[in-house]
C-alpha atoms as a PDB file:
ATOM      1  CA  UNK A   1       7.785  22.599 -18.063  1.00  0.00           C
ATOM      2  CA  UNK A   2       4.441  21.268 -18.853  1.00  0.00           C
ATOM      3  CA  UNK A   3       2.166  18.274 -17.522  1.00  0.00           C
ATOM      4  CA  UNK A   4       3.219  15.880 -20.120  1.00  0.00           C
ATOM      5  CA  UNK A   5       6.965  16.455 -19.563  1.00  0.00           C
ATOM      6  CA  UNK A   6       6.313  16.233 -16.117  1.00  0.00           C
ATOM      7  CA  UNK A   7       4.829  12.573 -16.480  1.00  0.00           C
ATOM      8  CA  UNK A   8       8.408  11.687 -17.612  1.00  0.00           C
ATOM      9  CA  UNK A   9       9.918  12.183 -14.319  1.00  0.00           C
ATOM     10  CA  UNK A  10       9.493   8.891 -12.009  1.00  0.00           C
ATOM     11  CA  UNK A  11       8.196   9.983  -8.303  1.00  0.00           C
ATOM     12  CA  UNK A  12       8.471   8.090  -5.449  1.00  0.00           C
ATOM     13  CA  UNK A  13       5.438   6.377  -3.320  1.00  0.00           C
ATOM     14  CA  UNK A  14       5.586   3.726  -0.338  1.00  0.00           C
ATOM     15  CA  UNK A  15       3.131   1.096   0.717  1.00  0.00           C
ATOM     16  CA  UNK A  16       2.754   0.525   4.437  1.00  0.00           C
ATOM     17  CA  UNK A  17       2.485  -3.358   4.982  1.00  0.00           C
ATOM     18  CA  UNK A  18       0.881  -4.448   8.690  1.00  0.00           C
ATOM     19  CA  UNK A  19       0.361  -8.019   9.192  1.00  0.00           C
ATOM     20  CA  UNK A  20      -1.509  -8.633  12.299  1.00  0.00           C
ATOM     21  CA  UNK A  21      -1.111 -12.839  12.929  1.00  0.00           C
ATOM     22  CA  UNK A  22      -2.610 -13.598   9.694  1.00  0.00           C
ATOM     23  CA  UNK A  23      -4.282 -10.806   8.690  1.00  0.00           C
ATOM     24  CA  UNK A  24      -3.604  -7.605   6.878  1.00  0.00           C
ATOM     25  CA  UNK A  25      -4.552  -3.870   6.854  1.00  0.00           C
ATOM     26  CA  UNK A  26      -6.283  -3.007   4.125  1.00  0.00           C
ATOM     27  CA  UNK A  27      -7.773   0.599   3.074  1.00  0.00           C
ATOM     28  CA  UNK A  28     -10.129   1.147  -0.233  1.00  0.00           C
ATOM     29  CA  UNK A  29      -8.847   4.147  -2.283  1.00  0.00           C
ATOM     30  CA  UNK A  30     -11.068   7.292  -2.878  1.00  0.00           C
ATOM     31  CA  UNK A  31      -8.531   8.704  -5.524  1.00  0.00           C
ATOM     32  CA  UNK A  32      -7.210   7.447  -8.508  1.00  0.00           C
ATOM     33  CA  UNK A  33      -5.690   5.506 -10.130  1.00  0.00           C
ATOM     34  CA  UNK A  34      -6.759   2.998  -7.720  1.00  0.00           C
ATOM     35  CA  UNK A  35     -10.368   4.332  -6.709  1.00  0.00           C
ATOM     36  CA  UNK A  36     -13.160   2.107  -5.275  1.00  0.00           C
ATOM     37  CA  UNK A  37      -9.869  -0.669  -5.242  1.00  0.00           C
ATOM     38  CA  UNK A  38      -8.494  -2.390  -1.901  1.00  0.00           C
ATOM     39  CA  UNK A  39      -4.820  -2.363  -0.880  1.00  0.00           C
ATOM     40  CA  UNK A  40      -2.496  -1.297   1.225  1.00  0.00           C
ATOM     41  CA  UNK A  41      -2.241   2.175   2.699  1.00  0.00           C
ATOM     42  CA  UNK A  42       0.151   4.547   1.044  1.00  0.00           C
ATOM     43  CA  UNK A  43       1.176   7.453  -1.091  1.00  0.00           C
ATOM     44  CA  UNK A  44       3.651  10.116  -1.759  1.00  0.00           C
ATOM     45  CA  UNK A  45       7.232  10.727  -0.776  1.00  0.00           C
ATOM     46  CA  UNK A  46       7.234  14.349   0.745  1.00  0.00           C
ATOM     47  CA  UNK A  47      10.604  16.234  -0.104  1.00  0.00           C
ATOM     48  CA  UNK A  48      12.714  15.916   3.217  1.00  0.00           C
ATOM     49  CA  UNK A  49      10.846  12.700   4.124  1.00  0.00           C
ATOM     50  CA  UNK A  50      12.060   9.271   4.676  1.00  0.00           C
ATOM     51  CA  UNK A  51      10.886   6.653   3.432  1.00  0.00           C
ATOM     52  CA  UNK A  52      10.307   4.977   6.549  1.00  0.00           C
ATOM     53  CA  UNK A  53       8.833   8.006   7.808  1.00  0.00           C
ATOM     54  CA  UNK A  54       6.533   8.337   4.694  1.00  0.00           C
ATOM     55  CA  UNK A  55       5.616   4.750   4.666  1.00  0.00           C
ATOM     56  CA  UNK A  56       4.350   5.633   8.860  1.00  0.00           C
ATOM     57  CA  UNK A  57       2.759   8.975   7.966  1.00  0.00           C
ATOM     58  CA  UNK A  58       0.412   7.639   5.862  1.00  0.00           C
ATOM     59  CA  UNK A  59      -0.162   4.444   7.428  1.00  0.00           C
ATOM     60  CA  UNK A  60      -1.478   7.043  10.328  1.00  0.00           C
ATOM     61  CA  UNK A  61      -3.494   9.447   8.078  1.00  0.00           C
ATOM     62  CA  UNK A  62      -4.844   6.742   6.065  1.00  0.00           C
ATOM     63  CA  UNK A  63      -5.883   4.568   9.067  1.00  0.00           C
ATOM     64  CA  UNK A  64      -5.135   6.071  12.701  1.00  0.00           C
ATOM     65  CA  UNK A  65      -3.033   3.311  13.163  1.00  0.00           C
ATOM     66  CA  UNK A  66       0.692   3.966  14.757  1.00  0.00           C
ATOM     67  CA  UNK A  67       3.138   2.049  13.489  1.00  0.00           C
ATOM     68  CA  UNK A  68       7.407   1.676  12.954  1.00  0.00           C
ATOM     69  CA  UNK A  69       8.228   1.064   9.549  1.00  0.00           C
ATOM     70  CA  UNK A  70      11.149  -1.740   9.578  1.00  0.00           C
ATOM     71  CA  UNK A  71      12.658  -3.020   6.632  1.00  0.00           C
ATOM     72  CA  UNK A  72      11.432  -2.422   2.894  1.00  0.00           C
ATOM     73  CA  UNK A  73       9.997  -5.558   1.176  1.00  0.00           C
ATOM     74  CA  UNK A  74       9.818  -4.523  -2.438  1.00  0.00           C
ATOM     75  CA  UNK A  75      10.032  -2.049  -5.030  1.00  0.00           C
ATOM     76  CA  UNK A  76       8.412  -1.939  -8.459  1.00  0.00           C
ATOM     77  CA  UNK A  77       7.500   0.537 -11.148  1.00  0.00           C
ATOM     78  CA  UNK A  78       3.689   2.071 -11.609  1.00  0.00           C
ATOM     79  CA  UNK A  79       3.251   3.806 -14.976  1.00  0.00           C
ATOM     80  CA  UNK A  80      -0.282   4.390 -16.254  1.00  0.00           C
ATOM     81  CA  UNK A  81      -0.867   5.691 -19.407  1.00  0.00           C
ATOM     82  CA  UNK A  82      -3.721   7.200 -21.133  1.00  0.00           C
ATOM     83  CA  UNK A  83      -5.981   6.287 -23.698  1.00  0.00           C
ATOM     84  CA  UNK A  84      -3.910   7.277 -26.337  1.00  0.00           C
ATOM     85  CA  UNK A  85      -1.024   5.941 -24.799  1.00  0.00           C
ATOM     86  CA  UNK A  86       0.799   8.591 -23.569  1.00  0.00           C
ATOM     87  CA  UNK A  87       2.051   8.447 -20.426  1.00  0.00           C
ATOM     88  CA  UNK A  88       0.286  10.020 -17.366  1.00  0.00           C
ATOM     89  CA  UNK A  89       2.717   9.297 -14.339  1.00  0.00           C
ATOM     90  CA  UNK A  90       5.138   6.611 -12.963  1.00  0.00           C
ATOM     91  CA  UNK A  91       5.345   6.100  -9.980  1.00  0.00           C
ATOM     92  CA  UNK A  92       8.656   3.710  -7.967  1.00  0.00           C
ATOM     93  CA  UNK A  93       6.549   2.393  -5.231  1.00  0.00           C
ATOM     94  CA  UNK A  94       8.427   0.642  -2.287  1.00  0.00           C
ATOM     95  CA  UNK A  95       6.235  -1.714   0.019  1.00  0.00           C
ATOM     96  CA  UNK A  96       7.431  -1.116   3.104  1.00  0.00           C
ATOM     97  CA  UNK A  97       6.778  -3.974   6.377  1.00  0.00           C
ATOM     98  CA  UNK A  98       5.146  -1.081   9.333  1.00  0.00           C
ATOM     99  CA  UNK A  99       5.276  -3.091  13.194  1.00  0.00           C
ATOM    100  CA  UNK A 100       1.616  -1.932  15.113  1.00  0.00           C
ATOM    101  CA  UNK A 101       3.869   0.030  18.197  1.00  0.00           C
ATOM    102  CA  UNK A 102       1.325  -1.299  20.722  1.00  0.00           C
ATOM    103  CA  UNK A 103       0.831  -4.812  21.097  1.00  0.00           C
ATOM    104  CA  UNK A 104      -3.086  -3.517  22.755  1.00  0.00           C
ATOM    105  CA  UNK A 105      -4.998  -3.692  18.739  1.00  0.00           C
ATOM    106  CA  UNK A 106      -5.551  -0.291  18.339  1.00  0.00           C
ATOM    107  CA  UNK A 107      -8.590   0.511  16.514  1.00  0.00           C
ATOM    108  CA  UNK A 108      -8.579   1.626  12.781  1.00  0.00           C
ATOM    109  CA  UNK A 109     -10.281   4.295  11.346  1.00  0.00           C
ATOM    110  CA  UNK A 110     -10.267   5.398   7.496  1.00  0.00           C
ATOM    111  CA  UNK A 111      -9.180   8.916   6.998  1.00  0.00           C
ATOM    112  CA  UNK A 112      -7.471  11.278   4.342  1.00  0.00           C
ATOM    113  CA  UNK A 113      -7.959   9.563   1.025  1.00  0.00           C
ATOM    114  CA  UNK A 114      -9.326   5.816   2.651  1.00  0.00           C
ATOM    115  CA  UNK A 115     -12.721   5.104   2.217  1.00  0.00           C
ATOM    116  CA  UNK A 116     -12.419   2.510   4.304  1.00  0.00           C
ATOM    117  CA  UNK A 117     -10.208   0.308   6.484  1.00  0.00           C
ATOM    118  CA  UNK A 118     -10.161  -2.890   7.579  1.00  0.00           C
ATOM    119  CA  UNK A 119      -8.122  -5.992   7.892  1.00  0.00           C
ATOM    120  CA  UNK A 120      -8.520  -9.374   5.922  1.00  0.00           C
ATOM    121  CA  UNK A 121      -6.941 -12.436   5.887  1.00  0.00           C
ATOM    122  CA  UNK A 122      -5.218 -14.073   2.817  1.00  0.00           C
ATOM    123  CA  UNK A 123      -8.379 -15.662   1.436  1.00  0.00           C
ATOM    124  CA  UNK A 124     -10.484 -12.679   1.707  1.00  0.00           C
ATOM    125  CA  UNK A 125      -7.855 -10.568  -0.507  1.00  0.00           C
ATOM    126  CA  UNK A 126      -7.293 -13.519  -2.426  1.00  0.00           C
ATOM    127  CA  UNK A 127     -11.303 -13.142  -3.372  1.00  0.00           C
ATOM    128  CA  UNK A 128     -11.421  -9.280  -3.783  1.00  0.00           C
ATOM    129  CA  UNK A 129     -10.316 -10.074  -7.597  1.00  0.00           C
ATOM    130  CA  UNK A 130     -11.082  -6.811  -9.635  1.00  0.00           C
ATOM    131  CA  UNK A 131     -11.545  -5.425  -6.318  1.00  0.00           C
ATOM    132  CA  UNK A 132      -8.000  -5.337  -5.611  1.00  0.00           C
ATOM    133  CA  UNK A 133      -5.369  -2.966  -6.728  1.00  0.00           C
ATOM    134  CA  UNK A 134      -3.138  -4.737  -9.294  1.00  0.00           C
ATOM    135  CA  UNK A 135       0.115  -5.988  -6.711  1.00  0.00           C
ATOM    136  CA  UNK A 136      -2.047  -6.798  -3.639  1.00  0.00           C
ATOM    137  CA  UNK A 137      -2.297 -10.314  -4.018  1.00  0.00           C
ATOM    138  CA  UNK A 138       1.363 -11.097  -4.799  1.00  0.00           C
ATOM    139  CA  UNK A 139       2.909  -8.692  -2.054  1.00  0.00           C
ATOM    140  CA  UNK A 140       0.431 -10.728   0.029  1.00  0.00           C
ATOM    141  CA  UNK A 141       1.745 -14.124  -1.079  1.00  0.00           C
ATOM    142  CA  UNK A 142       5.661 -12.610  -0.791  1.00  0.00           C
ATOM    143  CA  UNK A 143       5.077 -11.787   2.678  1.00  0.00           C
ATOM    144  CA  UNK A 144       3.188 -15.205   3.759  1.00  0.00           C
ATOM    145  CA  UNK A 145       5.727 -17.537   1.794  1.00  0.00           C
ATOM    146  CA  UNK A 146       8.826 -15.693   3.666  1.00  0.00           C
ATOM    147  CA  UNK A 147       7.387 -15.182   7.249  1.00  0.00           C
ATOM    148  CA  UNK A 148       4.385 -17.810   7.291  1.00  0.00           C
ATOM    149  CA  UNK A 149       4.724 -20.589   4.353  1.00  0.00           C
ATOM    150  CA  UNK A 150       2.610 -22.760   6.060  1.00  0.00           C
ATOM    151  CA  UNK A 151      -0.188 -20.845   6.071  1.00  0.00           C
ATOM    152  CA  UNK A 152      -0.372 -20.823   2.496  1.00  0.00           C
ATOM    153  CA  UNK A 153      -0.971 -24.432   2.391  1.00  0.00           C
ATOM    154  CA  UNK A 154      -3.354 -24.676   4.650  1.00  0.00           C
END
């Protein structure tokens, strides 16, 4: 089978979501397709793997942060094509809400394919603009207007 026909099968990804008060974790991608961009950590389904598992493995390797994935938040398609318009991968990404396991704020600490980590509140990823990888914002807003609404109009 070659690359191209490859790019037709969908593989799976998670996004680990941590929300600490009103902040949230935050890593900036080394690797494309997002490189340079902030969001939230993630990556590949490994064959065997859970998605809850996946979505805490690379929460970890992406950010020394342990964490218990706890309920899935969303799921959406990522297909990016290239020039010519042929299709390079797609991706079903599922954002996944991760719990911190310690209540003591561990540190974080970008690893694997992070640049960096940090955490920011709503306004600062609300300013990253072409900063941010294309769903952070509105997986940000989902999360505030279900758990938080009135933060959002402070």
């Amino acid at each position: 089978m070659t690359t191209s026909n490859l790019a037709a099968f969908p593989r799976s990804g998670v996004l680990a979501i941590v929300r600490r008060q009103n902040t949230f974790l935050l890593v900036r991608r080394a690797n494309a397709p997002d490189a340079g961009l902030w969001g939230f950590p993630g990556g590949r389904i490994e064959a065997g793997e859970t998605i809850f598992h996946a979505a805490e493995r690379e929460l970890l390797e992406e950010t020394s942060l342990p964490a218990k994935a706890t309920s899935i938040i969303d799921a959406f398609d990522s297909l990016h094509y290239d020039a010519n318009g042929t299709l390079q991968f797609h991706y079903i990404i599922l954002a996944v809400k991760c719990e911190e396991q310690e209540q003591a704020h561990n540190p974080i600490q970008a690893g694997d394919d992070a640049l960096e980590a940090r955490w920011f509140s709503y306004q600062e990823i609300s300013a990253l603009g072409a900063r941010a990888s294309a769903r952070l914002h509105g997986l940000t807003r989902q999360i505030l207007q279900k758990e938080a609404p009135s933060y959002l109009s402070q």
